[in-house]
C-alpha atoms as a PDB file:
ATOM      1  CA  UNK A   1     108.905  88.722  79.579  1.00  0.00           C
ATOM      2  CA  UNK A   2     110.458  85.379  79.844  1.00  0.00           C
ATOM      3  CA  UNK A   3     109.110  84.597  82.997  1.00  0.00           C
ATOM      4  CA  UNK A   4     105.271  85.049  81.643  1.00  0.00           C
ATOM      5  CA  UNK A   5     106.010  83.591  78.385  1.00  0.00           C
ATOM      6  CA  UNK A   6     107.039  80.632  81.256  1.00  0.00           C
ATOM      7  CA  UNK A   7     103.746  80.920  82.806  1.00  0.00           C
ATOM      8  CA  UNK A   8     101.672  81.269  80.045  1.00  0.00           C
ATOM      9  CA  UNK A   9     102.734  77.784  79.215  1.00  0.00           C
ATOM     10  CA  UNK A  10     103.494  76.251  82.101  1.00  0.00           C
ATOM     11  CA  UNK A  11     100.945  73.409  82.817  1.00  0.00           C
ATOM     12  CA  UNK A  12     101.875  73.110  86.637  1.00  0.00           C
ATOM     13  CA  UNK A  13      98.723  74.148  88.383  1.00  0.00           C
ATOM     14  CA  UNK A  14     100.867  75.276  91.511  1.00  0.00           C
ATOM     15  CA  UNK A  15     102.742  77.873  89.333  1.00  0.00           C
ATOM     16  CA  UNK A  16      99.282  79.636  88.194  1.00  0.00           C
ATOM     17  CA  UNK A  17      98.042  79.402  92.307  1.00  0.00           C
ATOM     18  CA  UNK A  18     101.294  80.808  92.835  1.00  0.00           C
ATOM     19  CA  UNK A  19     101.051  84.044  90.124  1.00  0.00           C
ATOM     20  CA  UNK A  20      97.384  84.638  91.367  1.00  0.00           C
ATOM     21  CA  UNK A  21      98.035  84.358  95.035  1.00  0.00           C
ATOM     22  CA  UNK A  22     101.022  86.995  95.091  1.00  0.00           C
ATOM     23  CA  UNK A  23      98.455  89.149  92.368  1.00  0.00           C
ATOM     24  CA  UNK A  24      96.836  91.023  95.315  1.00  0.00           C
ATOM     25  CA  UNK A  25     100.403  92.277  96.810  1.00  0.00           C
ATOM     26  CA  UNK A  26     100.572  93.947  93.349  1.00  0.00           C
ATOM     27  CA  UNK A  27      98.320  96.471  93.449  1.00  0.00           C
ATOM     28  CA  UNK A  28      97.884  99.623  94.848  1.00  0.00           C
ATOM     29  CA  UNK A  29      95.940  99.569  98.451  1.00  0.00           C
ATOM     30  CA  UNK A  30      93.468 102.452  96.939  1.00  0.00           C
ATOM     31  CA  UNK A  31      92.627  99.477  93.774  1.00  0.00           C
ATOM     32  CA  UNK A  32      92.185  96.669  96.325  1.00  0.00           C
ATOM     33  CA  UNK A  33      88.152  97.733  97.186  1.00  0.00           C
ATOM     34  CA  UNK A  34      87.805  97.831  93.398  1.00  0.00           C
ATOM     35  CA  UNK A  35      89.358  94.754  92.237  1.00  0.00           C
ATOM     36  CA  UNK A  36      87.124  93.227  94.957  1.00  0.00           C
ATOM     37  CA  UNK A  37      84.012  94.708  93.586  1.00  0.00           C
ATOM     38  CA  UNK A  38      85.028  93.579  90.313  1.00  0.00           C
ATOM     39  CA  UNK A  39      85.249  90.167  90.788  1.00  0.00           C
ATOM     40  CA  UNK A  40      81.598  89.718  92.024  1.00  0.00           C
ATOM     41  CA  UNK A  41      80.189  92.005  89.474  1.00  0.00           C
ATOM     42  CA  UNK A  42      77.137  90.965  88.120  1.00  0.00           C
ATOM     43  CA  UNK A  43      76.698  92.133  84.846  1.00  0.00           C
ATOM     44  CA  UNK A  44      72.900  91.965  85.008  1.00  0.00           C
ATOM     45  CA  UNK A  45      72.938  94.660  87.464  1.00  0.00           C
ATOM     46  CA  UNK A  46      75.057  96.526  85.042  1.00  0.00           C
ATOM     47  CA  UNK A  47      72.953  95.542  82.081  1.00  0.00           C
ATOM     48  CA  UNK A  48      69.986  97.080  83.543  1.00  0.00           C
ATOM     49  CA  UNK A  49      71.385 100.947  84.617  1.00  0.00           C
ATOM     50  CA  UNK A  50      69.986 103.953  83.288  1.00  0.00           C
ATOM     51  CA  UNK A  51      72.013 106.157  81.337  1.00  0.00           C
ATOM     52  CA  UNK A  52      73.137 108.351  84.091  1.00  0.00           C
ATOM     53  CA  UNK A  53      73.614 105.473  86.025  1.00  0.00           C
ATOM     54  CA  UNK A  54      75.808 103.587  83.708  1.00  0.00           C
ATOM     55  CA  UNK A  55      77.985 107.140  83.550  1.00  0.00           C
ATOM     56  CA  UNK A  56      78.919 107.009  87.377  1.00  0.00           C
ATOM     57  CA  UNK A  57      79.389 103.341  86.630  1.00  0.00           C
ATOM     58  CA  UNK A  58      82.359 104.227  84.276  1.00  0.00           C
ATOM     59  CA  UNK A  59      83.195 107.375  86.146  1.00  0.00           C
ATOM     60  CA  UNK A  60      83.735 105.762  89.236  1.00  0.00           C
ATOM     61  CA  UNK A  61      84.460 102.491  88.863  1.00  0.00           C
ATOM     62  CA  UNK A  62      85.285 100.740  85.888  1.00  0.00           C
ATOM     63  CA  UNK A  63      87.542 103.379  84.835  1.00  0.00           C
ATOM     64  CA  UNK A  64      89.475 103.164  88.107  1.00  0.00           C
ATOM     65  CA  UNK A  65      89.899  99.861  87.723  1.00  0.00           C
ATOM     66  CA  UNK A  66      91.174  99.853  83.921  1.00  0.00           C
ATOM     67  CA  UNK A  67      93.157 102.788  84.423  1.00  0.00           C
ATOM     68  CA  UNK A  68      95.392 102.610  87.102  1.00  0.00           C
ATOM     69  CA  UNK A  69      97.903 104.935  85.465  1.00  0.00           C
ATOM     70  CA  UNK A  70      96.504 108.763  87.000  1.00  0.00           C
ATOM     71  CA  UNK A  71      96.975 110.386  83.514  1.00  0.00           C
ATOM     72  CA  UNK A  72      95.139 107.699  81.686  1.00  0.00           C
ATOM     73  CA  UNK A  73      92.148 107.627  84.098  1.00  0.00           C
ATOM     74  CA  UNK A  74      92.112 111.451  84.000  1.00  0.00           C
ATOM     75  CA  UNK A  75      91.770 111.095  80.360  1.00  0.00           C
ATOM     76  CA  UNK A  76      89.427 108.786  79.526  1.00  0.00           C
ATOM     77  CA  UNK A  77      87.346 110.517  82.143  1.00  0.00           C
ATOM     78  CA  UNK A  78      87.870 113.976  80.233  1.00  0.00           C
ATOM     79  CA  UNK A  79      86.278 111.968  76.995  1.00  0.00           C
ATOM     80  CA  UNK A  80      83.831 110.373  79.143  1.00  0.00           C
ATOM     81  CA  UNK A  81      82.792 114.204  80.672  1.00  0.00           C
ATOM     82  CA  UNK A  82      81.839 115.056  76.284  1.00  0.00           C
ATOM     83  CA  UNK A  83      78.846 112.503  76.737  1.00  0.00           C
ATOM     84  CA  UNK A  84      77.666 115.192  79.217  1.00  0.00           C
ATOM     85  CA  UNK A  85      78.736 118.650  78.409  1.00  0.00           C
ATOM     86  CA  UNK A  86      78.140 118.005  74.552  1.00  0.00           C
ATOM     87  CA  UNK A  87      74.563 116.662  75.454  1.00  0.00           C
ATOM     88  CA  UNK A  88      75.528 113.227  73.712  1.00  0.00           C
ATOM     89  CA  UNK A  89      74.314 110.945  76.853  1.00  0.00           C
ATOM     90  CA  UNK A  90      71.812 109.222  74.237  1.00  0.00           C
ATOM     91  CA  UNK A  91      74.759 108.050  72.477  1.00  0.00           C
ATOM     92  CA  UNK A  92      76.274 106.548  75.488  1.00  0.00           C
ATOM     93  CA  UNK A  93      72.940 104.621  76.091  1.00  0.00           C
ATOM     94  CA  UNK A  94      73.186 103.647  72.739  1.00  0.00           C
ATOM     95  CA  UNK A  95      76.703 102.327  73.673  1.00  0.00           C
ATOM     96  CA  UNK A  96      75.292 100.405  76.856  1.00  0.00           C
ATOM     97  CA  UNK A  97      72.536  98.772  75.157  1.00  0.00           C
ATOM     98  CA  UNK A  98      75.029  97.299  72.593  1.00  0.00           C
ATOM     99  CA  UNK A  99      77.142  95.967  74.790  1.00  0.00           C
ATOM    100  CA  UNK A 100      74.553  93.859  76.005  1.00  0.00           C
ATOM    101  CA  UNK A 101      73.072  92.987  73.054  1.00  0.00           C
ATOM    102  CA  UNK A 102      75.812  91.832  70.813  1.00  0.00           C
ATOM    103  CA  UNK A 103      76.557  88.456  69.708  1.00  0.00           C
ATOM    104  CA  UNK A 104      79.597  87.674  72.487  1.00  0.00           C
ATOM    105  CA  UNK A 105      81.197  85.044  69.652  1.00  0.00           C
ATOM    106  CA  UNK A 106      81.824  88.559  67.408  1.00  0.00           C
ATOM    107  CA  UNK A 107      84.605  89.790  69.100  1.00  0.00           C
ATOM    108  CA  UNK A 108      85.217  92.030  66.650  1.00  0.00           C
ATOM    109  CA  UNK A 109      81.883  93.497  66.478  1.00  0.00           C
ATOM    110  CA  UNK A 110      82.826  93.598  70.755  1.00  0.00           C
ATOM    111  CA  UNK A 111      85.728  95.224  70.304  1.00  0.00           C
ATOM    112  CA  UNK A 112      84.419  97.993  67.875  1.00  0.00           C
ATOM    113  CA  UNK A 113      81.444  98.843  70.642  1.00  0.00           C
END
């Protein structure tokens, strides 16, 4: 912990180029294509998905990349799976069309989406 506290502080440019360069020898070689997709994500392609579409987006990808721990991506993805089997896939839209549509300087009204 002491050496991020460090970090988080530190004001020496070459220390942060130094954290982020040695980031991608962190991961996991199955994460890399998703991190990579990640950073180029444009959320207006995201904003405008249909329903369904916004699903596989979670399914497949965001949740891989939040998740990296197997049981934690296998169970968000269970609670993901209820939009579907419980016919509730209007209530993720719902979801997705708040996300884009809140006020981004109410993070807690963020947060609570």
């Amino acid at each position: 912990m002491a050496i991020i506290n460090e970090l988080w502080w530190s004001t020496k440019e070459t220390n942060w180029n130094k954290a982020l360069s040695n980031y991608w020898n962190l991961l996991r070689e199955e994460n890399i294509v998703v991190e990579k997709r990640f950073q180029i994500l444009n959320t207006k392609e995201i904003e405008t998905l249909t329903a369904e579409e916004f699903y596989e987006f979670l399914y497949n990808d965001y949740y891989v990349w939040k998740y990296t721990a197997k049981n934690r991506l296998t169970t968000t993805r269970m609670q993901l799976e209820r939009y579907k089997t419980e016919n509730r896939m209007n209530e993720l839209e719902r979801v997705h069309r708040d996300l884009f549509s809140f006020d981004v300087a109410d993070t807690s009204d963020g947060l609570e989406i």
